[in-house]
PDB file of N, CA and C in Angstrom:
ATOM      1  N   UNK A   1       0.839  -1.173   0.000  1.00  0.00           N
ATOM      2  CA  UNK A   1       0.000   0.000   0.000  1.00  0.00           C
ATOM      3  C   UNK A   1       0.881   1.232   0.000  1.00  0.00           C
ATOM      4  N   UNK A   2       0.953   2.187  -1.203  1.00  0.00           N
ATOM      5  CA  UNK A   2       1.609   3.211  -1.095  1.00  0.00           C
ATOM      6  C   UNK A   2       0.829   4.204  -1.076  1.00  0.00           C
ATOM      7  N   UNK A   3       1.085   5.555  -0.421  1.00  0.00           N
ATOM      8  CA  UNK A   3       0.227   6.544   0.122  1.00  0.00           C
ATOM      9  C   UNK A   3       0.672   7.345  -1.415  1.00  0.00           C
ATOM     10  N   UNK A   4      -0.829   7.539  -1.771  1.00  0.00           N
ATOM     11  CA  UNK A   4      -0.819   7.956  -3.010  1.00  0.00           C
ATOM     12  C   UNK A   4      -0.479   9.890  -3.079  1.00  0.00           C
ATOM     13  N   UNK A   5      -1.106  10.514  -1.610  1.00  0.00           N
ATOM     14  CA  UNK A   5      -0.992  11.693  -1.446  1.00  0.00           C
ATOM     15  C   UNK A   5      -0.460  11.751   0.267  1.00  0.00           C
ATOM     16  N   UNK A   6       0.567  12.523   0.310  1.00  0.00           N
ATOM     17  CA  UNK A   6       0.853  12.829   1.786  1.00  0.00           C
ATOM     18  C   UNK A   6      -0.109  12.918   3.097  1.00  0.00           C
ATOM     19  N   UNK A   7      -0.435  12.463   4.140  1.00  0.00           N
ATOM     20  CA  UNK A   7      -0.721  13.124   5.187  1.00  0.00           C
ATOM     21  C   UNK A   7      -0.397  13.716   5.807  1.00  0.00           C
ATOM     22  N   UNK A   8      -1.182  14.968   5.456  1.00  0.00           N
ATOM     23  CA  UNK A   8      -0.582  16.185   6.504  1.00  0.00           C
ATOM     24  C   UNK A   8      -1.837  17.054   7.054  1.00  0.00           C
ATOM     25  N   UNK A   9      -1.607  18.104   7.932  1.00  0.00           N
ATOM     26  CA  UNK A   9      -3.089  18.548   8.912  1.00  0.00           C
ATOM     27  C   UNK A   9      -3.631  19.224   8.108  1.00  0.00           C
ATOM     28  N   UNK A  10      -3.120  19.415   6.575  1.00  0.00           N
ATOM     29  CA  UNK A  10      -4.110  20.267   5.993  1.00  0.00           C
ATOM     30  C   UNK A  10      -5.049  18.925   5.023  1.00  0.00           C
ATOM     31  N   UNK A  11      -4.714  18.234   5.165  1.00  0.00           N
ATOM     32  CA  UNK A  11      -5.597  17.263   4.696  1.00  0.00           C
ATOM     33  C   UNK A  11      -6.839  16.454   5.046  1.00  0.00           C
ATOM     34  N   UNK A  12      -6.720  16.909   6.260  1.00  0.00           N
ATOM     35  CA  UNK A  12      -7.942  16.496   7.481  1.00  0.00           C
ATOM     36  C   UNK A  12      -8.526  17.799   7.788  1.00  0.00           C
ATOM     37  N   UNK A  13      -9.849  17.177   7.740  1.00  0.00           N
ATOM     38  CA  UNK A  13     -11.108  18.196   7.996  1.00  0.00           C
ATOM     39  C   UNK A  13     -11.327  18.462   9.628  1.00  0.00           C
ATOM     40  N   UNK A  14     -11.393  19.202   9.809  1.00  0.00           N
ATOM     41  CA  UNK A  14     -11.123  19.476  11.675  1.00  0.00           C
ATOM     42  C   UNK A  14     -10.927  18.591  13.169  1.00  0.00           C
ATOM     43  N   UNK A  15      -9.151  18.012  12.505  1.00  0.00           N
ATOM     44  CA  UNK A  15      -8.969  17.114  13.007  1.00  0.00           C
ATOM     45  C   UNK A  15      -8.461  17.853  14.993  1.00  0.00           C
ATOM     46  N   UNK A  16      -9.026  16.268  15.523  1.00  0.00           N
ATOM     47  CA  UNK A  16      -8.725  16.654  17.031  1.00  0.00           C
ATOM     48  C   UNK A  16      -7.032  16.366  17.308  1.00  0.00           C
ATOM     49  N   UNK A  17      -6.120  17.065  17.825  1.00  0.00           N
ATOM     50  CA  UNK A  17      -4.913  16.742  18.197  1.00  0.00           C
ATOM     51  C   UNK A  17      -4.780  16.599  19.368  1.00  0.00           C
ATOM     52  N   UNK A  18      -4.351  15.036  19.654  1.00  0.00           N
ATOM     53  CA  UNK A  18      -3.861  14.758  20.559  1.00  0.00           C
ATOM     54  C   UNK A  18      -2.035  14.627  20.616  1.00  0.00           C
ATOM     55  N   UNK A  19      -1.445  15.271  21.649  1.00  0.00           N
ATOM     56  CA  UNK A  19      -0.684  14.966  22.101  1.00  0.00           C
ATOM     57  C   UNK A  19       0.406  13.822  23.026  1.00  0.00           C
ATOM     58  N   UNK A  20       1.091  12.727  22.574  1.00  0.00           N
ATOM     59  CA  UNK A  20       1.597  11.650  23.773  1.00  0.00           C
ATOM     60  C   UNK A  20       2.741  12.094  23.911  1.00  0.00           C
ATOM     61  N   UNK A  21       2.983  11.813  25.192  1.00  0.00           N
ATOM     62  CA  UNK A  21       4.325  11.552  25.800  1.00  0.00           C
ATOM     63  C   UNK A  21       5.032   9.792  26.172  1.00  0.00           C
ATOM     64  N   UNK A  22       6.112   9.894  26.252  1.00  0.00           N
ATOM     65  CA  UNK A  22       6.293   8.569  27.146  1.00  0.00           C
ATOM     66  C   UNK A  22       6.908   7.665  26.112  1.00  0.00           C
ATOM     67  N   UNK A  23       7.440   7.891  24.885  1.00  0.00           N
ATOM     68  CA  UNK A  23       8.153   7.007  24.374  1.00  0.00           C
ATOM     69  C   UNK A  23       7.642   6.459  23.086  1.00  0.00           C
ATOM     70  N   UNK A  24       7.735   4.928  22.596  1.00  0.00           N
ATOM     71  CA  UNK A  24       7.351   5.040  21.205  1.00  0.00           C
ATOM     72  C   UNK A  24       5.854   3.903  21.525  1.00  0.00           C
ATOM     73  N   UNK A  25       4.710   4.875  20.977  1.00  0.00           N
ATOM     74  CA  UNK A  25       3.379   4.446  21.003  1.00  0.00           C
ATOM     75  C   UNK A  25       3.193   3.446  19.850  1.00  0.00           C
ATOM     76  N   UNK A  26       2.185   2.376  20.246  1.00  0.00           N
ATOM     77  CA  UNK A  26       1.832   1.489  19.395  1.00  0.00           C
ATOM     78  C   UNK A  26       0.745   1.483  19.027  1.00  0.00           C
ATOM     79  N   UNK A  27       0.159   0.575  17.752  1.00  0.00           N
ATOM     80  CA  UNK A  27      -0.812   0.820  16.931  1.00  0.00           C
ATOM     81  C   UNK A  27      -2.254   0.853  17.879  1.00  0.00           C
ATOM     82  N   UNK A  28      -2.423  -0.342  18.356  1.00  0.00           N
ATOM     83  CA  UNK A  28      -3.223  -0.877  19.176  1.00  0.00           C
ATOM     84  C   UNK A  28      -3.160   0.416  21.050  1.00  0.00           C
ATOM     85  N   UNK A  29      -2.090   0.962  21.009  1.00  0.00           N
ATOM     86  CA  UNK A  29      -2.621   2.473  22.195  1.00  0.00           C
ATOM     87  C   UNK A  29      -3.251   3.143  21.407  1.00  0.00           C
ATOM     88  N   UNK A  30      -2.511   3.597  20.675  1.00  0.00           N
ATOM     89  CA  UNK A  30      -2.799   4.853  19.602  1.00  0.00           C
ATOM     90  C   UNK A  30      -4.541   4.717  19.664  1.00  0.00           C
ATOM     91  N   UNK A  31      -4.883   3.743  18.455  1.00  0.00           N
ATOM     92  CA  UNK A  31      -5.837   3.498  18.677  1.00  0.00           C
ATOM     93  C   UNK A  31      -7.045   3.566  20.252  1.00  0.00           C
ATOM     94  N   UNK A  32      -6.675   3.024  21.178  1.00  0.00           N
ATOM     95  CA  UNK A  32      -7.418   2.723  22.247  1.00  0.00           C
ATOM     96  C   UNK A  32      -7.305   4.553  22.594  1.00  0.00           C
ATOM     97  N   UNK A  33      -7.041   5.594  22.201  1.00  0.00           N
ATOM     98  CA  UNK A  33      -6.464   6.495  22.842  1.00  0.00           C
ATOM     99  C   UNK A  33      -7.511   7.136  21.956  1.00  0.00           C
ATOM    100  N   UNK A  34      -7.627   6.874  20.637  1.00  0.00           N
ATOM    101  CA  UNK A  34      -8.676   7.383  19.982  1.00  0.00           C
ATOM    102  C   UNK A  34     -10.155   7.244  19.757  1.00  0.00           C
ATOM    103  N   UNK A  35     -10.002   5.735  20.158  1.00  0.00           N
ATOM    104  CA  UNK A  35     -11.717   5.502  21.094  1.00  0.00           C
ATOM    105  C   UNK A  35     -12.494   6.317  21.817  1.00  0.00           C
ATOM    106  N   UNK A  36     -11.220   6.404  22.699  1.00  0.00           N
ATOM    107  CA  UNK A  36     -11.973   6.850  23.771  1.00  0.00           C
ATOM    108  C   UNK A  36     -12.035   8.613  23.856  1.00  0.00           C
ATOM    109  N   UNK A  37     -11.435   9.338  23.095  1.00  0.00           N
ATOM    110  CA  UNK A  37     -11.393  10.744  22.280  1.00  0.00           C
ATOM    111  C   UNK A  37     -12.443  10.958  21.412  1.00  0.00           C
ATOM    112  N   UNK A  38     -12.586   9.742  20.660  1.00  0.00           N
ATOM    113  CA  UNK A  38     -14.192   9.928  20.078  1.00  0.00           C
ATOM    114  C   UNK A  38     -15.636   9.591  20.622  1.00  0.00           C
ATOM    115  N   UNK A  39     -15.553   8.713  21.726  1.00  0.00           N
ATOM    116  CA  UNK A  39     -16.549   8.278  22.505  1.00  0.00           C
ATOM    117  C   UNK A  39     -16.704   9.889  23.670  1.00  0.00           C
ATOM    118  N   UNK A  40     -15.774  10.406  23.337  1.00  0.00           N
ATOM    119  CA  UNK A  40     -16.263  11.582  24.259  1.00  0.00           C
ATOM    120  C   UNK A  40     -17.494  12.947  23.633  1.00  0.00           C
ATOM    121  N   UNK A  41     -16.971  12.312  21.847  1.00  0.00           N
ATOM    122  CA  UNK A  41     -18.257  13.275  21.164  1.00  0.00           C
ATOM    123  C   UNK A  41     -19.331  12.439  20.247  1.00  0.00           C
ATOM    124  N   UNK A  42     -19.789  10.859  21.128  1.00  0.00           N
ATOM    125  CA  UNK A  42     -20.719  10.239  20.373  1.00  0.00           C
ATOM    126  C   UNK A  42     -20.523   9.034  21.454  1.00  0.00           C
ATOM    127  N   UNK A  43     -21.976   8.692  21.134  1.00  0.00           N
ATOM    128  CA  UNK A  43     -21.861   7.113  22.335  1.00  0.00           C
ATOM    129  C   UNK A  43     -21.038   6.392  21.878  1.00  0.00           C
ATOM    130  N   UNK A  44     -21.238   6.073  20.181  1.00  0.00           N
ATOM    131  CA  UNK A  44     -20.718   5.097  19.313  1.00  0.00           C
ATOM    132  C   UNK A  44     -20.402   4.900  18.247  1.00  0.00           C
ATOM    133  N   UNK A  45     -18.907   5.300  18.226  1.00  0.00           N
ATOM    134  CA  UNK A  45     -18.473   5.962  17.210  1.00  0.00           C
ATOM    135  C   UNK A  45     -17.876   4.989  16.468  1.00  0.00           C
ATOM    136  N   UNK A  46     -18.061   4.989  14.888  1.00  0.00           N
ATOM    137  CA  UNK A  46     -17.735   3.972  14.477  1.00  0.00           C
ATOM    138  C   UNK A  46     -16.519   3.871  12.672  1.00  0.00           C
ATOM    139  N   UNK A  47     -15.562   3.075  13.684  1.00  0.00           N
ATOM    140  CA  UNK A  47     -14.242   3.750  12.988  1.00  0.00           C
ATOM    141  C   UNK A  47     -14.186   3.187  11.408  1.00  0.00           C
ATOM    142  N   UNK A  48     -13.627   4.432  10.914  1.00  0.00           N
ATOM    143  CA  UNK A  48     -13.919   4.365   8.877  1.00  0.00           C
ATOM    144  C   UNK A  48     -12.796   4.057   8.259  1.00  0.00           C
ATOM    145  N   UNK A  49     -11.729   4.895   9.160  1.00  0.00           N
ATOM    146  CA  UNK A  49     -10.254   4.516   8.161  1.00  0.00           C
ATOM    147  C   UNK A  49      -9.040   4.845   9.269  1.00  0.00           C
ATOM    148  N   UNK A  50      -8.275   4.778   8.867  1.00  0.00           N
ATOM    149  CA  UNK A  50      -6.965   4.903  10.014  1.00  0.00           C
ATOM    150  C   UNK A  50      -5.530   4.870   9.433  1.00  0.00           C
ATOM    151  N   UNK A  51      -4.303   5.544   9.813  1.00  0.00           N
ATOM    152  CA  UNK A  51      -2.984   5.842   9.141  1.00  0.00           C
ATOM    153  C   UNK A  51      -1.779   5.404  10.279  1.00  0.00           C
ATOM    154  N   UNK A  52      -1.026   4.652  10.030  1.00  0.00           N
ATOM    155  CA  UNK A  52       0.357   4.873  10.495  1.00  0.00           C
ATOM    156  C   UNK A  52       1.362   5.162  10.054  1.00  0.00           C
ATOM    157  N   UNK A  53       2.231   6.193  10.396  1.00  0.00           N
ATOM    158  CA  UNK A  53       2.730   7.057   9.757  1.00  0.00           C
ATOM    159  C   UNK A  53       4.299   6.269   9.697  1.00  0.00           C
ATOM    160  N   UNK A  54       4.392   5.411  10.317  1.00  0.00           N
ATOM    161  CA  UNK A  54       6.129   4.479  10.915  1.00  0.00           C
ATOM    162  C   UNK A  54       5.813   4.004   9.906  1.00  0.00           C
ATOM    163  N   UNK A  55       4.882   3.194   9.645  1.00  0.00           N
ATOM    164  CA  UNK A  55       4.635   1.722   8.372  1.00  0.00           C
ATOM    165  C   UNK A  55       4.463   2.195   7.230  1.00  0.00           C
ATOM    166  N   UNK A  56       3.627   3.242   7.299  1.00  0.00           N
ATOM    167  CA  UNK A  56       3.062   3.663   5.845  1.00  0.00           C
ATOM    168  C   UNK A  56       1.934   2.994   5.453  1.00  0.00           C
ATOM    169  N   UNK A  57       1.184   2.249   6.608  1.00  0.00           N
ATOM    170  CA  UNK A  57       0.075   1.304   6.638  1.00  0.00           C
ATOM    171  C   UNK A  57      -0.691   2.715   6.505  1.00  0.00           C
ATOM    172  N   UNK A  58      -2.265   1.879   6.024  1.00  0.00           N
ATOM    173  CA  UNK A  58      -3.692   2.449   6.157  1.00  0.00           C
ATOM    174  C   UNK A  58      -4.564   1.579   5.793  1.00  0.00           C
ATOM    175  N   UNK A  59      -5.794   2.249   6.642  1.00  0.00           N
ATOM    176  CA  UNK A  59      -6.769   1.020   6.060  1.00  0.00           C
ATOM    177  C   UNK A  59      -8.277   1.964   5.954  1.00  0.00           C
ATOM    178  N   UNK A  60      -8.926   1.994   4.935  1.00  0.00           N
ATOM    179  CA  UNK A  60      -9.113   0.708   4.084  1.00  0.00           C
ATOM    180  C   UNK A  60      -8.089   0.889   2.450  1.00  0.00           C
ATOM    181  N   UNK A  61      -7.610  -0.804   2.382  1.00  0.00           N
ATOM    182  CA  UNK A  61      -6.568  -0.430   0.917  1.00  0.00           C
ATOM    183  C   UNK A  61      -6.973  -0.440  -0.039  1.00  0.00           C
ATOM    184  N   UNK A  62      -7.956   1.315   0.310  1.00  0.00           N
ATOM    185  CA  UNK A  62      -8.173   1.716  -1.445  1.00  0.00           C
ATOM    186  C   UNK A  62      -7.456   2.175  -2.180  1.00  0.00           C
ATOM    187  N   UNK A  63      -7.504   2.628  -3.550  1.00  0.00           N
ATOM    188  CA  UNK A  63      -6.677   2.743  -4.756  1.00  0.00           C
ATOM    189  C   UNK A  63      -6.405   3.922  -4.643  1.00  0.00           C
ATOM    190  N   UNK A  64      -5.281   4.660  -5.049  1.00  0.00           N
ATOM    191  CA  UNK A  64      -5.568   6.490  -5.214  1.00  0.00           C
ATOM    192  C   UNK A  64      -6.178   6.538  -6.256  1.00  0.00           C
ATOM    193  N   UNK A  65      -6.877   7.481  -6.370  1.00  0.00           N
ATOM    194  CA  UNK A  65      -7.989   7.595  -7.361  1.00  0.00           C
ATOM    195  C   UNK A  65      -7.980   9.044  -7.624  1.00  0.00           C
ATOM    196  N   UNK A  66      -6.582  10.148  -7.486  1.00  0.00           N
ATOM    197  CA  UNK A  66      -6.359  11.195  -8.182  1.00  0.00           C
ATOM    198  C   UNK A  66      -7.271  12.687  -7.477  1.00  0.00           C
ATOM    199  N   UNK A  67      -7.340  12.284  -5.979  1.00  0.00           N
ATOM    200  CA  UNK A  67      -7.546  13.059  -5.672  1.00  0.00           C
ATOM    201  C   UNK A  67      -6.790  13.708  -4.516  1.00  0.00           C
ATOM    202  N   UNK A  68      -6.870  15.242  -4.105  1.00  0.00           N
ATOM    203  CA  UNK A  68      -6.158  16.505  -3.293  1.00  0.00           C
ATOM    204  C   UNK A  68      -5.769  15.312  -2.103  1.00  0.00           C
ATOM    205  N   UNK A  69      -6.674  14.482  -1.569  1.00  0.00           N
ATOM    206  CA  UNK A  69      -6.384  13.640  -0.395  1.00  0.00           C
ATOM    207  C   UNK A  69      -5.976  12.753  -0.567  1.00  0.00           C
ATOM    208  N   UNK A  70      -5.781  11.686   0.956  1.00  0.00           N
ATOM    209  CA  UNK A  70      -5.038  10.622   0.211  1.00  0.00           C
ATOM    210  C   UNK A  70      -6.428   9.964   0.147  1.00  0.00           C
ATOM    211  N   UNK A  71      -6.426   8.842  -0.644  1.00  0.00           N
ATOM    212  CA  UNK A  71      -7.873   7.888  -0.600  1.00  0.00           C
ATOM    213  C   UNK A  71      -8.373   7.552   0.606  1.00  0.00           C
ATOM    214  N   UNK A  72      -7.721   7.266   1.482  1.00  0.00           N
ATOM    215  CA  UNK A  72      -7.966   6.166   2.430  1.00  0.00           C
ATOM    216  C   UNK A  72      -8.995   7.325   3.351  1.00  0.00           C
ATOM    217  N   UNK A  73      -8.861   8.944   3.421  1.00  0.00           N
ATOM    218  CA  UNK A  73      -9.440   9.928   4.016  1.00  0.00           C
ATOM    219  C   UNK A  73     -10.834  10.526   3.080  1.00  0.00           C
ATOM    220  N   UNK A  74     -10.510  10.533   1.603  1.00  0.00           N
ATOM    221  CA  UNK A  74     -11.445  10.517   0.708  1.00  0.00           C
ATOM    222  C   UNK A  74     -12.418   9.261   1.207  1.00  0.00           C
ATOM    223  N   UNK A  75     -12.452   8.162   1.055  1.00  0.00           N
ATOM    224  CA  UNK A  75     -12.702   6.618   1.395  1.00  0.00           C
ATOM    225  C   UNK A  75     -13.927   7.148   2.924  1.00  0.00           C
ATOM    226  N   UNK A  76     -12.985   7.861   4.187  1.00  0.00           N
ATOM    227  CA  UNK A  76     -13.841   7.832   5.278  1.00  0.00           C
ATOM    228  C   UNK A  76     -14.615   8.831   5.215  1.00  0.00           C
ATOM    229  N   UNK A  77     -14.113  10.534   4.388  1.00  0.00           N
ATOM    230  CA  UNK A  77     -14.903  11.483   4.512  1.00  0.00           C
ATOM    231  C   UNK A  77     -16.589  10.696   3.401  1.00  0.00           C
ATOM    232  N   UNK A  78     -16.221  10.124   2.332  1.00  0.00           N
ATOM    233  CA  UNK A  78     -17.881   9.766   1.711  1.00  0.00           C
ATOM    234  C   UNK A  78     -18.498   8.865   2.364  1.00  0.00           C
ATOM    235  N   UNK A  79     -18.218   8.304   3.193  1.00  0.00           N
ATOM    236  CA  UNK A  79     -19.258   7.469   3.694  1.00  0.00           C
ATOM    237  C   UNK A  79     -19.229   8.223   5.534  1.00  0.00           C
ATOM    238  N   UNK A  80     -19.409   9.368   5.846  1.00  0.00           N
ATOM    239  CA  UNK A  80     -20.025   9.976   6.561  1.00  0.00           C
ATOM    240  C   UNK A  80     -18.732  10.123   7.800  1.00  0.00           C
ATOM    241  N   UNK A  81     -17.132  10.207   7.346  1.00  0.00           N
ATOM    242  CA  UNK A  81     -16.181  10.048   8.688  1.00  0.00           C
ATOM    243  C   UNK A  81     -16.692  12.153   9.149  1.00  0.00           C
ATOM    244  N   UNK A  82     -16.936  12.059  10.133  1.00  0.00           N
ATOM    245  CA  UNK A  82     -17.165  13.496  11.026  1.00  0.00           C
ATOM    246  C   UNK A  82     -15.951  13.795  12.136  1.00  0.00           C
ATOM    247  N   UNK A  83     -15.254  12.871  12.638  1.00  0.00           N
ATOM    248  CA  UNK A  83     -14.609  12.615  13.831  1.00  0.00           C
ATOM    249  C   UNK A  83     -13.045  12.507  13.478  1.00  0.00           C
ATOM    250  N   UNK A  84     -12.293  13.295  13.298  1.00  0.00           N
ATOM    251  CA  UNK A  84     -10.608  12.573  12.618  1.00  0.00           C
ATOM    252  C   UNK A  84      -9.728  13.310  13.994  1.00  0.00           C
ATOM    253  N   UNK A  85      -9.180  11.918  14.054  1.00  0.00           N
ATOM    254  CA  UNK A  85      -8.151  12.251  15.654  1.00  0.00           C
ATOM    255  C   UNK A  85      -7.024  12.014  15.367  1.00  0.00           C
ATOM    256  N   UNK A  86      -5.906  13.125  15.265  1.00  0.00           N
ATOM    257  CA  UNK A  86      -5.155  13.248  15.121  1.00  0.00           C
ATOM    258  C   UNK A  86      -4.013  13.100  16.406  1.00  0.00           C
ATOM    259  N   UNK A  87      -3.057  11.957  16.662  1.00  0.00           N
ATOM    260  CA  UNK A  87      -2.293  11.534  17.185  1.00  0.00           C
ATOM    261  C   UNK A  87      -0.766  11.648  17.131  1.00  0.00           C
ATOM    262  N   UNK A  88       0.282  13.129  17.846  1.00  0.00           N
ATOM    263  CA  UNK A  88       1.449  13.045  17.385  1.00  0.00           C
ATOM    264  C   UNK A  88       1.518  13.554  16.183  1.00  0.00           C
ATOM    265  N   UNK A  89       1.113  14.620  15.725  1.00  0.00           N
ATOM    266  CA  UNK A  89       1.394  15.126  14.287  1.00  0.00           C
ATOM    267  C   UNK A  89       1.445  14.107  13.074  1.00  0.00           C
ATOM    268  N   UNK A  90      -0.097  13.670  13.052  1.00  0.00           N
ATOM    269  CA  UNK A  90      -0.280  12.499  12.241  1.00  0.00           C
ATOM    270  C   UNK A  90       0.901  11.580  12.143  1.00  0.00           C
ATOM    271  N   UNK A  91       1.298  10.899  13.549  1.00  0.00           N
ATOM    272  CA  UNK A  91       1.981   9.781  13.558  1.00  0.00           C
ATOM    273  C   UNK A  91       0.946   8.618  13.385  1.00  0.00           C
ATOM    274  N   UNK A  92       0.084   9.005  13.836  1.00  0.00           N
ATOM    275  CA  UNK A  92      -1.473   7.768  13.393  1.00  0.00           C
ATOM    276  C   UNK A  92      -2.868   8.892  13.487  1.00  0.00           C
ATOM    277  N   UNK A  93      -3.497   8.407  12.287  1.00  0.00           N
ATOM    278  CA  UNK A  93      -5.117   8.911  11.894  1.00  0.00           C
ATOM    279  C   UNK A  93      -6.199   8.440  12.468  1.00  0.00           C
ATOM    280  N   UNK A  94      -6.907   8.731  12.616  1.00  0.00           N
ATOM    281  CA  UNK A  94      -8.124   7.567  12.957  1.00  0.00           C
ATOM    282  C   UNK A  94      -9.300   8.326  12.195  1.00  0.00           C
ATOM    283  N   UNK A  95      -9.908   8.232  11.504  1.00  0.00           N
ATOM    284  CA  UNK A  95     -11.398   8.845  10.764  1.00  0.00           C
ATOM    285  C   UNK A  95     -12.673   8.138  11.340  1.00  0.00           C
ATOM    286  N   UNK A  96     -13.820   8.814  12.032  1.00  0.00           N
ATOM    287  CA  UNK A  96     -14.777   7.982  12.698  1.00  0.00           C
ATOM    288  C   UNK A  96     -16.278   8.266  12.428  1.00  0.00           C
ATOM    289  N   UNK A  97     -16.935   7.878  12.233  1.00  0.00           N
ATOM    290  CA  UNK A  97     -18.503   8.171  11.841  1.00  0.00           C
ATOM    291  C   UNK A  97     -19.517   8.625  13.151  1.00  0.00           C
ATOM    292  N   UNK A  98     -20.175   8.957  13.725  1.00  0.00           N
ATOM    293  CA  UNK A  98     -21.441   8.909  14.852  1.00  0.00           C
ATOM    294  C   UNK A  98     -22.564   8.994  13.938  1.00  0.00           C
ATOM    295  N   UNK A  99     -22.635   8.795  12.742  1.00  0.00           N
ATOM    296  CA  UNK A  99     -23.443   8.222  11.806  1.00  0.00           C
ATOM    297  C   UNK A  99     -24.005   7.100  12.977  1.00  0.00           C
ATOM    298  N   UNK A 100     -25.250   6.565  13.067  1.00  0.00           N
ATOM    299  CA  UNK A 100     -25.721   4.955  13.306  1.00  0.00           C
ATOM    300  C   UNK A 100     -25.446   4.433  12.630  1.00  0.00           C
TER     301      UNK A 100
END
Protein backbone atom coordinates (compact mmCIF):
# COMPACT_ATOMS: atom_id res chain seq x y z
CA UNK A 1 0.00 0.00 0.00
CA UNK A 2 1.61 3.21 -1.09
CA UNK A 3 0.23 6.54 0.12
CA UNK A 4 -0.82 7.96 -3.01
CA UNK A 5 -0.99 11.69 -1.45
CA UNK A 6 0.85 12.83 1.79
CA UNK A 7 -0.72 13.12 5.19
CA UNK A 8 -0.58 16.18 6.50
CA UNK A 9 -3.09 18.55 8.91
CA UNK A 10 -4.11 20.27 5.99
CA UNK A 11 -5.60 17.26 4.70
CA UNK A 12 -7.94 16.50 7.48
CA UNK A 13 -11.11 18.20 8.00
CA UNK A 14 -11.12 19.48 11.67
CA UNK A 15 -8.97 17.11 13.01
CA UNK A 16 -8.73 16.65 17.03
CA UNK A 17 -4.91 16.74 18.20
CA UNK A 18 -3.86 14.76 20.56
CA UNK A 19 -0.68 14.97 22.10
CA UNK A 20 1.60 11.65 23.77
CA UNK A 21 4.32 11.55 25.80
CA UNK A 22 6.29 8.57 27.15
CA UNK A 23 8.15 7.01 24.37
CA UNK A 24 7.35 5.04 21.20
CA UNK A 25 3.38 4.45 21.00
CA UNK A 26 1.83 1.49 19.40
CA UNK A 27 -0.81 0.82 16.93
CA UNK A 28 -3.22 -0.88 19.18
CA UNK A 29 -2.62 2.47 22.19
CA UNK A 30 -2.80 4.85 19.60
CA UNK A 31 -5.84 3.50 18.68
CA UNK A 32 -7.42 2.72 22.25
CA UNK A 33 -6.46 6.50 22.84
CA UNK A 34 -8.68 7.38 19.98
CA UNK A 35 -11.72 5.50 21.09
CA UNK A 36 -11.97 6.85 23.77
CA UNK A 37 -11.39 10.74 22.28
CA UNK A 38 -14.19 9.93 20.08
CA UNK A 39 -16.55 8.28 22.51
CA UNK A 40 -16.26 11.58 24.26
CA UNK A 41 -18.26 13.27 21.16
CA UNK A 42 -20.72 10.24 20.37
CA UNK A 43 -21.86 7.11 22.34
CA UNK A 44 -20.72 5.10 19.31
CA UNK A 45 -18.47 5.96 17.21
CA UNK A 46 -17.73 3.97 14.48
CA UNK A 47 -14.24 3.75 12.99
CA UNK A 48 -13.92 4.36 8.88
CA UNK A 49 -10.25 4.52 8.16
CA UNK A 50 -6.96 4.90 10.01
CA UNK A 51 -2.98 5.84 9.14
CA UNK A 52 0.36 4.87 10.49
CA UNK A 53 2.73 7.06 9.76
CA UNK A 54 6.13 4.48 10.92
CA UNK A 55 4.63 1.72 8.37
CA UNK A 56 3.06 3.66 5.85
CA UNK A 57 0.07 1.30 6.64
CA UNK A 58 -3.69 2.45 6.16
CA UNK A 59 -6.77 1.02 6.06
CA UNK A 60 -9.11 0.71 4.08
CA UNK A 61 -6.57 -0.43 0.92
CA UNK A 62 -8.17 1.72 -1.44
CA UNK A 63 -6.68 2.74 -4.76
CA UNK A 64 -5.57 6.49 -5.21
CA UNK A 65 -7.99 7.59 -7.36
CA UNK A 66 -6.36 11.19 -8.18
CA UNK A 67 -7.55 13.06 -5.67
CA UNK A 68 -6.16 16.50 -3.29
CA UNK A 69 -6.38 13.64 -0.39
CA UNK A 70 -5.04 10.62 0.21
CA UNK A 71 -7.87 7.89 -0.60
CA UNK A 72 -7.97 6.17 2.43
CA UNK A 73 -9.44 9.93 4.02
CA UNK A 74 -11.44 10.52 0.71
CA UNK A 75 -12.70 6.62 1.39
CA UNK A 76 -13.84 7.83 5.28
CA UNK A 77 -14.90 11.48 4.51
CA UNK A 78 -17.88 9.77 1.71
CA UNK A 79 -19.26 7.47 3.69
CA UNK A 80 -20.02 9.98 6.56
CA UNK A 81 -16.18 10.05 8.69
CA UNK A 82 -17.16 13.50 11.03
CA UNK A 83 -14.61 12.61 13.83
CA UNK A 84 -10.61 12.57 12.62
CA UNK A 85 -8.15 12.25 15.65
CA UNK A 86 -5.16 13.25 15.12
CA UNK A 87 -2.29 11.53 17.19
CA UNK A 88 1.45 13.05 17.38
CA UNK A 89 1.39 15.13 14.29
CA UNK A 90 -0.28 12.50 12.24
CA UNK A 91 1.98 9.78 13.56
CA UNK A 92 -1.47 7.77 13.39
CA UNK A 93 -5.12 8.91 11.89
CA UNK A 94 -8.12 7.57 12.96
CA UNK A 95 -11.40 8.85 10.76
CA UNK A 96 -14.78 7.98 12.70
CA UNK A 97 -18.50 8.17 11.84
CA UNK A 98 -21.44 8.91 14.85
CA UNK A 99 -23.44 8.22 11.81
CA UNK A 100 -25.72 4.95 13.31
Amino acid sequence: MDICRPVTKEVLTNPIHIQTTGGDLSFHSARDIANREAKKLCSDPMLLAWYEKKTGRYSPPVDCCGEEKPSWVVYAESRGGNITIDINQEEYVFIYTDAP
